[in-house]
Protein backbone atom coordinates (compact mmCIF):
# COMPACT_ATOMS: atom_id res chain seq x y z
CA UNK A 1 13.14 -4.35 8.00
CA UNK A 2 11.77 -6.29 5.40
CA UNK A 3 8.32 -5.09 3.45
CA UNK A 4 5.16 -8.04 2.94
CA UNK A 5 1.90 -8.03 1.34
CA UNK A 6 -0.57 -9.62 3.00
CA UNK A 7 -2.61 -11.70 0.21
CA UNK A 8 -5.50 -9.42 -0.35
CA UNK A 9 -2.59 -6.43 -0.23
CA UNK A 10 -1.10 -8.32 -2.92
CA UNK A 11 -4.14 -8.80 -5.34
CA UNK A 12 -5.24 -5.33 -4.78
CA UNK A 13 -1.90 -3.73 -6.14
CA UNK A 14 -1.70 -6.34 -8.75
CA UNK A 15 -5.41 -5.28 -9.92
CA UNK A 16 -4.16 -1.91 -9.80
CA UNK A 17 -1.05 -2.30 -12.30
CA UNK A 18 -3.25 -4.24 -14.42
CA UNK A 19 -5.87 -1.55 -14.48
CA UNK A 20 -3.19 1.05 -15.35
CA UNK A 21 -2.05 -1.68 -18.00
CA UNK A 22 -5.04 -2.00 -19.76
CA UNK A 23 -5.13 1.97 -20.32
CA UNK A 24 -1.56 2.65 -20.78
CA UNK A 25 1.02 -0.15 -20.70
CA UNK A 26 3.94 2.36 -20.43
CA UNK A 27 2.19 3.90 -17.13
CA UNK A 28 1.84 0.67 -15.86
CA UNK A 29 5.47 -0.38 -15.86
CA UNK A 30 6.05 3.43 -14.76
CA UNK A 31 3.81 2.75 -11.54
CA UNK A 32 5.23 -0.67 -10.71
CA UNK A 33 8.78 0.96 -10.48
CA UNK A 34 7.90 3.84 -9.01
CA UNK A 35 5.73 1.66 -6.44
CA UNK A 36 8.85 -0.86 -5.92
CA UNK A 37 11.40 2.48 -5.14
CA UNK A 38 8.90 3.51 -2.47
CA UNK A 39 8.06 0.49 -0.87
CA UNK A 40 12.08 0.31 0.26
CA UNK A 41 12.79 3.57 1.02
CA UNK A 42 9.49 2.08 3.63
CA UNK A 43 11.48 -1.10 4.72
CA UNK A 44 14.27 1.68 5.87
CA UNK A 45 12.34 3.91 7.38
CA UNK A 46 8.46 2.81 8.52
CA UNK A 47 7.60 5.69 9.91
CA UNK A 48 7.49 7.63 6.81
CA UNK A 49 4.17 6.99 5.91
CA UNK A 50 1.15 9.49 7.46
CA UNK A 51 -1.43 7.88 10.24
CA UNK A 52 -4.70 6.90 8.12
CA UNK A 53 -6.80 10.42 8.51
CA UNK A 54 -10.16 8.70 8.40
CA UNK A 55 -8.79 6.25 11.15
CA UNK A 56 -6.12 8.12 13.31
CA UNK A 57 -6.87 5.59 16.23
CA UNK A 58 -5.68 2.88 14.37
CA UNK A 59 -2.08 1.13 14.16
CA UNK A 60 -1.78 1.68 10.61
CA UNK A 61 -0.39 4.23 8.35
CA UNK A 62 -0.46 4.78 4.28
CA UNK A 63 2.09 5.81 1.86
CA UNK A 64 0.66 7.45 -1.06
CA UNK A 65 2.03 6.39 -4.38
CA UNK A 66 -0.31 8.61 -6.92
CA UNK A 67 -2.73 7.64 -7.46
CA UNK A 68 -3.15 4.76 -4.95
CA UNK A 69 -2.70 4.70 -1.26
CA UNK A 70 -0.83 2.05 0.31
CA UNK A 71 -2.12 0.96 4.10
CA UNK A 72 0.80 -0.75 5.86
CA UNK A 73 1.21 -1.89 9.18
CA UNK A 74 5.11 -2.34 11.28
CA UNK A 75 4.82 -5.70 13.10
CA UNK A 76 8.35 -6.53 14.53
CA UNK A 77 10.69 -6.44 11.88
CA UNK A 78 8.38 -6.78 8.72
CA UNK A 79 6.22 -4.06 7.21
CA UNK A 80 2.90 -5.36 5.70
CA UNK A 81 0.75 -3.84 3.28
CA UNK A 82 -2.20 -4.91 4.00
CA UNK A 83 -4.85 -3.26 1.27
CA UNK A 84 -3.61 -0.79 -2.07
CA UNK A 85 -6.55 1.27 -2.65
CA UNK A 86 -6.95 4.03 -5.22
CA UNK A 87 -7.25 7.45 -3.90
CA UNK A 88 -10.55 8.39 -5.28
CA UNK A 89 -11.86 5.48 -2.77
CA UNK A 90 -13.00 5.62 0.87
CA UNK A 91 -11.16 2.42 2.59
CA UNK A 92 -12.73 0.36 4.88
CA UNK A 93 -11.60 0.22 8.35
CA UNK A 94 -8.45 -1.98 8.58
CA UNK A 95 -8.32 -4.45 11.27
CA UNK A 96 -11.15 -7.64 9.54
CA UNK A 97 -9.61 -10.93 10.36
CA UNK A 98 -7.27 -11.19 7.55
CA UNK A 99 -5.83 -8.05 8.27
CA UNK A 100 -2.76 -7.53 10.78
């Protein structure tokens, strides 16, 4: 299993890190690891992550990584992460025409 970011997954965690960055550089680099750990202990086992609780009809699932949430969705043998949103914020319904 191999883990993907769909490109607006991708610019929403790198908006994230450079958020953190701009704050606390330290915590940034802290995050990013931390993140990067996560993400394949999810390319070994996809199921980890909980069903979205505002959506539980949907396909996808998130892993939290404090203080984001990371939306991902198992198509064949790749995992794509599809949107990085803090936790503070109520996502939008995955499933628009860039999503998976």
């Amino acid at each position: 299993m191999r883990i993907q970011f769909t490109p607006s997954g991708r610019d929403q965690f790198l908006r994230a890190i450079r958020f953190i960055h701009d704050e606390n550089p330290s915590a940034a680099l802290h995050f990013r690891k931390k993140a990067e750990v996560r993400l394949r202990r999810l390319a070994r086992f996809p199921a980890m992550g909980r069903r979205l609780p505002e959506f539980p009809d949907i396909p996808y699932r998130e892993l939290v990584i404090p203080p984001y949430r990371f939306f991902y969705r198992r198509v064949r043998s790749t995992v794509w992460v599809v949107g990085v949103w803090h936790g503070a914020q109520l996502p939008d319904k995955p499933g628009s025409a860039t999503d998976l």
